[in-house]
Protein backbone atom coordinates (compact mmCIF):
# COMPACT_ATOMS: atom_id res chain seq x y z
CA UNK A 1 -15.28 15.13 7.13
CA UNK A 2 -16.14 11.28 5.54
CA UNK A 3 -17.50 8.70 7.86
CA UNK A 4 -16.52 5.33 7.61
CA UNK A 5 -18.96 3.51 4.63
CA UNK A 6 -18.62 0.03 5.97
CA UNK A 7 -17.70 -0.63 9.89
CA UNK A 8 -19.96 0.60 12.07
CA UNK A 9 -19.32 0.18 16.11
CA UNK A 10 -22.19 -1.39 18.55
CA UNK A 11 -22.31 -0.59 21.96
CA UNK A 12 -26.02 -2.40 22.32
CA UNK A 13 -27.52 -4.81 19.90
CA UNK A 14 -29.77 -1.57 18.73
CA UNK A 15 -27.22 1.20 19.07
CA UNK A 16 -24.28 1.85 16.33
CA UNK A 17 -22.06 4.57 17.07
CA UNK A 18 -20.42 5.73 13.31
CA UNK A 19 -17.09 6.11 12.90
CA UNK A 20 -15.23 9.13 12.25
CA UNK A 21 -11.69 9.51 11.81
CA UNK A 22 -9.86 12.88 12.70
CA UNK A 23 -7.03 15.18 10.83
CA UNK A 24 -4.93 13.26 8.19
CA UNK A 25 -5.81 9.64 9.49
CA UNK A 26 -7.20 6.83 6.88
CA UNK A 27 -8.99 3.44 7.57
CA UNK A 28 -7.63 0.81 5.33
CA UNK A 29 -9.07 -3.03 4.60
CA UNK A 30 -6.16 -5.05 3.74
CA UNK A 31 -6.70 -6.77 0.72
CA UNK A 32 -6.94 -10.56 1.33
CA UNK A 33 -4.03 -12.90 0.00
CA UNK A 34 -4.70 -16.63 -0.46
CA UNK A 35 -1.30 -17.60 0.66
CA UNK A 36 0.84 -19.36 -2.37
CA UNK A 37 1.55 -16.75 -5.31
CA UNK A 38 3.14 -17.39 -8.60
CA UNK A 39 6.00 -15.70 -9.95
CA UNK A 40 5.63 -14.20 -13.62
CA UNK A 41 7.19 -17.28 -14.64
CA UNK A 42 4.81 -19.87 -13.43
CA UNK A 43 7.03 -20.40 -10.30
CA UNK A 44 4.94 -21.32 -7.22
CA UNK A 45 5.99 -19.50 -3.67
CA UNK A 46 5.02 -21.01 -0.78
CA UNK A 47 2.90 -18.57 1.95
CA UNK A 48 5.64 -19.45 4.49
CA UNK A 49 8.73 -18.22 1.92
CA UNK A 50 10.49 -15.52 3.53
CA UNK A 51 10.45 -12.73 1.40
CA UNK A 52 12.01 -8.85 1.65
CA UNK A 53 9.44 -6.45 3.22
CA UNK A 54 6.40 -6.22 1.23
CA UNK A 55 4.16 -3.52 0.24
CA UNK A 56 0.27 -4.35 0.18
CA UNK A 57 -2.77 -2.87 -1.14
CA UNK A 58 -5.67 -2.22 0.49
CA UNK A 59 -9.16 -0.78 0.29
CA UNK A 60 -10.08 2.69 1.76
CA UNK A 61 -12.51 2.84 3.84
CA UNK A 62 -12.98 6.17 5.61
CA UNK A 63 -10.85 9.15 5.44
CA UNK A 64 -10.84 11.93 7.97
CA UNK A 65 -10.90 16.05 7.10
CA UNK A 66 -7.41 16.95 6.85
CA UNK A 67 -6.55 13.76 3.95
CA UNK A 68 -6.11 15.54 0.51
CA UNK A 69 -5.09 12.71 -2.13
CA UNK A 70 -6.68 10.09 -0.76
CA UNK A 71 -10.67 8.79 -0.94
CA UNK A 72 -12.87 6.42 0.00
CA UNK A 73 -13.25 3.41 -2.08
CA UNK A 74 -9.46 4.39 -3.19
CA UNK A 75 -6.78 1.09 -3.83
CA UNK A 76 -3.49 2.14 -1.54
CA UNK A 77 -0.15 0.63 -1.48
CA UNK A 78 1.71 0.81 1.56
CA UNK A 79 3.73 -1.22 4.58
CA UNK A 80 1.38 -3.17 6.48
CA UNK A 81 4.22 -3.67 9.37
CA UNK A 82 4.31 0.20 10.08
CA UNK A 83 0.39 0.40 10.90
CA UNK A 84 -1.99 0.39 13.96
CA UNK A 85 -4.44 -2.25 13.79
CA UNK A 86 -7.81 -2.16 14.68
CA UNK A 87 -10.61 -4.45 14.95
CA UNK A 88 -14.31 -3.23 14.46
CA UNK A 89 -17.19 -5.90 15.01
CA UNK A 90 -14.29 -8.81 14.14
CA UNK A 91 -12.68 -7.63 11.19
CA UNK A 92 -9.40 -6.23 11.38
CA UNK A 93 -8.72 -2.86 9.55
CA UNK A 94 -5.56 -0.66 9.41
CA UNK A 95 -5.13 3.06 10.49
CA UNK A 96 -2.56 4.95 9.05
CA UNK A 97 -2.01 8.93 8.30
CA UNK A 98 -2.16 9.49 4.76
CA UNK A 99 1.66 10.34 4.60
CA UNK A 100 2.24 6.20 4.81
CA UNK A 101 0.72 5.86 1.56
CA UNK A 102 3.23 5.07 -1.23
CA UNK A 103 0.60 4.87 -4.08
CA UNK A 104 -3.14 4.83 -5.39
CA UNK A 105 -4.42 2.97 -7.79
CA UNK A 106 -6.59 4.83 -10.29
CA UNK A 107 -8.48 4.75 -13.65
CA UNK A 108 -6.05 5.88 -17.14
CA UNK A 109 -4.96 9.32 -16.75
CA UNK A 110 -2.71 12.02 -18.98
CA UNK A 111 -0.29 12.85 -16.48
CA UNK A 112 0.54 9.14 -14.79
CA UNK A 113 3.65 7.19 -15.07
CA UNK A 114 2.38 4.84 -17.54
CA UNK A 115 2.80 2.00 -15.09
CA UNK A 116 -0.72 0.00 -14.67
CA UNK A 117 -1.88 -2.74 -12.90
């Protein structure tokens, strides 16, 4: 079972209760966006365009003992809009069940699909 390396819940100013997260369930940090993007041809998008539903990535950030694919410190893409939200000490952070991941992003390996970011 893997605890959750970064959030940690206070009930007192001296007490932290850790976090551990139960069957197939994953805590994700979604990776920050800073609102315009650029096309691949130099096109600037607005943060308000209205776009198709978007994937995101996102940090891993505790796993619990059933997840088999997935670790912590892993880059996941998957649909923000499906997910519970949760908010730990005033950060916000995603829970999802490992089955809601579409992706991870990983080092160069033999068997991949060639495709990297």
């Amino acid at each position: 079972m893997s605890a959750v390396s970064e959030p940690h819940l206070s009930a007192d100013a001296d007490q932290k209760l850790e976090i551990q997260l139960l069957h197939d369930r994953i805590l994700v940090r979604v990776a920050t966006e800073d609102g315009e993007r650029r096309s691949s041809g130099g096109i600037v998008i607005p943060a308000t365009a209205q776009v198709a539903r978007r994937l995101a990535w996102g940090d891993v950030l505790g796993v619990g003992n059933n997840v088999r694919n997935v670790k912590i410190h892993d880059r996941v893409l998957f649909n923000p809009e499906d997910q519970l939200e949760v908010e730990i000490q005033g950060h916000e952070y995603l829970v999802m069940r490992e089955r809601d991941i579409h992706a991870i992003a990983s080092e160069r390996t033999e068997h991949g699909t060639g495709l990297y970011l």
